[in-house]
C-alpha atoms as a PDB file:
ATOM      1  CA  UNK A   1       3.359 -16.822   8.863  1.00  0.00           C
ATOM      2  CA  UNK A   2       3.312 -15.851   5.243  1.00  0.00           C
ATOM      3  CA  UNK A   3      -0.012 -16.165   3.344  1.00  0.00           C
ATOM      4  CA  UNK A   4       0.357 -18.099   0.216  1.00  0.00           C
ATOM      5  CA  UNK A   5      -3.089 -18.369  -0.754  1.00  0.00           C
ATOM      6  CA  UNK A   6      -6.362 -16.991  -0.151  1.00  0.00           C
ATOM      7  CA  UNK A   7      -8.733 -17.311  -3.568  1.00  0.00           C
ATOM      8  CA  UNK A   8     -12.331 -16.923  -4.171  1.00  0.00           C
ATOM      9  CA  UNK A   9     -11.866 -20.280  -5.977  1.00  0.00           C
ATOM     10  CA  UNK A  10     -10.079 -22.847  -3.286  1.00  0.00           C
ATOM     11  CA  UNK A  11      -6.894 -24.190  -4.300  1.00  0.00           C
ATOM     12  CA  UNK A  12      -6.382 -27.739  -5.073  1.00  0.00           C
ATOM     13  CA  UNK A  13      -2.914 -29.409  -3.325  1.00  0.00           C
ATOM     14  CA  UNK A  14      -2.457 -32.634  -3.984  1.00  0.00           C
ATOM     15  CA  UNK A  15      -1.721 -34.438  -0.523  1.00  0.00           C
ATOM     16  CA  UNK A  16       0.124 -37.811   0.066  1.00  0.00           C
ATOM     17  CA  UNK A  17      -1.472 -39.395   3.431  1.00  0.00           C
ATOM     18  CA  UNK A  18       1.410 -40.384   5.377  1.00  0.00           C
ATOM     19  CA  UNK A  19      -0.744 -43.448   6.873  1.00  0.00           C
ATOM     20  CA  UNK A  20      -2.200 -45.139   3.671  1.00  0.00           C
ATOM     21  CA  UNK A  21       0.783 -43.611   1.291  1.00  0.00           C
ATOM     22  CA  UNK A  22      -2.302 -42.607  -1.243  1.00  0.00           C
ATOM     23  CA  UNK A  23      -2.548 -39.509  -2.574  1.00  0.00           C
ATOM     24  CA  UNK A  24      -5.483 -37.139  -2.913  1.00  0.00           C
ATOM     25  CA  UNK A  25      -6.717 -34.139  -3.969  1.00  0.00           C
ATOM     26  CA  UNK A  26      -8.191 -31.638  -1.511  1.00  0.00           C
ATOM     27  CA  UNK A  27      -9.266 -27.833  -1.361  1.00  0.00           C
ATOM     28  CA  UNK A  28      -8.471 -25.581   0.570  1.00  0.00           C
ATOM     29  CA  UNK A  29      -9.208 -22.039   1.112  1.00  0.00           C
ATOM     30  CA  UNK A  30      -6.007 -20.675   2.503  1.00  0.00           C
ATOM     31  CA  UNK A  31      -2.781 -22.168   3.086  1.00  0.00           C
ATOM     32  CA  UNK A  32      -0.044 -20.241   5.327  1.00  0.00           C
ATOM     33  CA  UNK A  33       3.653 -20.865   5.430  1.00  0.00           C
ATOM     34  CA  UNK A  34       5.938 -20.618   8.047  1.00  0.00           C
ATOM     35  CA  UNK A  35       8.514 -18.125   7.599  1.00  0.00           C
ATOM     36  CA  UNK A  36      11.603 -20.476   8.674  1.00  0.00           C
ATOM     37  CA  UNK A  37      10.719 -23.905   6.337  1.00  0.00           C
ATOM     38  CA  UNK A  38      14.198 -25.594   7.584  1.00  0.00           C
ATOM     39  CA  UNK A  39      13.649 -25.018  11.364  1.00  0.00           C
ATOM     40  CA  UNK A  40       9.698 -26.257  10.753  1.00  0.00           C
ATOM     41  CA  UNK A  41      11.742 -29.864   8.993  1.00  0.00           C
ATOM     42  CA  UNK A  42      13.435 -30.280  11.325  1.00  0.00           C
ATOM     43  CA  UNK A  43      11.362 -30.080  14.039  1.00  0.00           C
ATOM     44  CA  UNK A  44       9.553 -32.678  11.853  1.00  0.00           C
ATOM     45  CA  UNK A  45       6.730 -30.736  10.108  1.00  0.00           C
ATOM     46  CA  UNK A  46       6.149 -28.769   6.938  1.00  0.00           C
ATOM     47  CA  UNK A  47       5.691 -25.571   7.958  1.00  0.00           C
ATOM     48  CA  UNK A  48       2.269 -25.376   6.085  1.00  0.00           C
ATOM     49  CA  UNK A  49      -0.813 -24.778   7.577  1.00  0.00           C
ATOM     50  CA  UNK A  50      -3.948 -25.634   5.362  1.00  0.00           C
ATOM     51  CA  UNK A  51      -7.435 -23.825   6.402  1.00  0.00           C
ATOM     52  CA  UNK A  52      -9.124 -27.160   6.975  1.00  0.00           C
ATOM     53  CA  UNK A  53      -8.115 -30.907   8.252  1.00  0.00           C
ATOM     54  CA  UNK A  54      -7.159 -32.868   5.006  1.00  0.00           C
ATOM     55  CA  UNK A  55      -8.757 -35.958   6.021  1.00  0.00           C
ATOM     56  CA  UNK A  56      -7.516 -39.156   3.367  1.00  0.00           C
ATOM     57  CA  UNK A  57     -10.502 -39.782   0.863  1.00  0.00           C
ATOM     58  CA  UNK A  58      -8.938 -43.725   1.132  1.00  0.00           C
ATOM     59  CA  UNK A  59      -8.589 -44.548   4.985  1.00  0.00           C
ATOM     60  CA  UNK A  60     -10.078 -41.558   6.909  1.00  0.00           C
ATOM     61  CA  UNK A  61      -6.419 -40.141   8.621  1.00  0.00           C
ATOM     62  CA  UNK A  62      -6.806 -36.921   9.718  1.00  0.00           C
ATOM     63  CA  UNK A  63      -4.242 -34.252   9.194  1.00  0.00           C
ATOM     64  CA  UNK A  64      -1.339 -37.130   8.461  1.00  0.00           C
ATOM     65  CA  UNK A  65       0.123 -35.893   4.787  1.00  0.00           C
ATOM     66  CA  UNK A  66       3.038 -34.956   3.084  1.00  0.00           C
ATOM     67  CA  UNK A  67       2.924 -31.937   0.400  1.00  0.00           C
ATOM     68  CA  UNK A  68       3.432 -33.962  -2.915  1.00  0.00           C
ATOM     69  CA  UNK A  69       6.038 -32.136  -5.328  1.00  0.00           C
ATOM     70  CA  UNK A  70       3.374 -30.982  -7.165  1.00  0.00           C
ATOM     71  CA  UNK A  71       1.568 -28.957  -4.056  1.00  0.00           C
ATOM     72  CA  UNK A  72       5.072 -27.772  -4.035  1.00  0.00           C
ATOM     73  CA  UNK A  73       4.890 -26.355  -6.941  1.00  0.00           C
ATOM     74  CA  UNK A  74       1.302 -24.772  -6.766  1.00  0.00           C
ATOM     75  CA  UNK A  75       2.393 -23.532  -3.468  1.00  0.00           C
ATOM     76  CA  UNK A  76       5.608 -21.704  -4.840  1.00  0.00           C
ATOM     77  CA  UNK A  77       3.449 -20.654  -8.070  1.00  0.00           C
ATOM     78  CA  UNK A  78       1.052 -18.792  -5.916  1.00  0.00           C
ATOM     79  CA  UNK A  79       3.892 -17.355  -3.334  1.00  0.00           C
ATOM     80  CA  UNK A  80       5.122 -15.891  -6.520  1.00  0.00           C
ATOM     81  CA  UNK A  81       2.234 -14.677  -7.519  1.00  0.00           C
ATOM     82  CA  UNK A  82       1.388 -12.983  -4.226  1.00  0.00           C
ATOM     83  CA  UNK A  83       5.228 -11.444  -4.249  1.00  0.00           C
ATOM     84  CA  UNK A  84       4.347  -9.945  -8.074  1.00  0.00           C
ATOM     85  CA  UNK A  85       1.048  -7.978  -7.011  1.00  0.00           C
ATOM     86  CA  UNK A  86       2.547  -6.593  -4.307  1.00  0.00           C
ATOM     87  CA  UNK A  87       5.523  -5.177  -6.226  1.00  0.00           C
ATOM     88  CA  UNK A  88       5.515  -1.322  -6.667  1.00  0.00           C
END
């Protein structure tokens, strides 16, 4: 698995909990990525491992979320990021 993010500030993902359909904000220290996203969909998960259980702030599910679009984005953001600082 690819590390997207480990900060000394945690990174905050927006999650959608796939039980209640609210979304909420949660932090999380690291967040890995599966190298091979379309095999992970369609064996009907993300392919993104958070550092912690999100647990939904509105009706207590545990670990039942969707990445929102915008945790997409932050997640892509810091995978670029990552790529840069490794460059040569």
């Amino acid at each position: 698995m690819a590390r997207v993010a480990r900060r000394r500030r945690p990174l905050r993902l927006d999650l959608e909990c796939t039980r209640c359909g609210r979304t909420t904000s949660h932090e999380v220290e690291r967040v890995y990525l599966h190298p091979d996203g379309p095999r992970c969909l369609a064996e009907g998960w993300d392919g993104v491992v958070l550092s912690r259980i999100a647990v939904c702030g509105h009706c207590g599910a545990e670990d039942e979320y969707r990445i929102t679009p915008q945790a997409q984005l932050v997640l892509s953001c810091q995978q670029m990021l990552l790529a840069t600082r490794k460059s040569p």
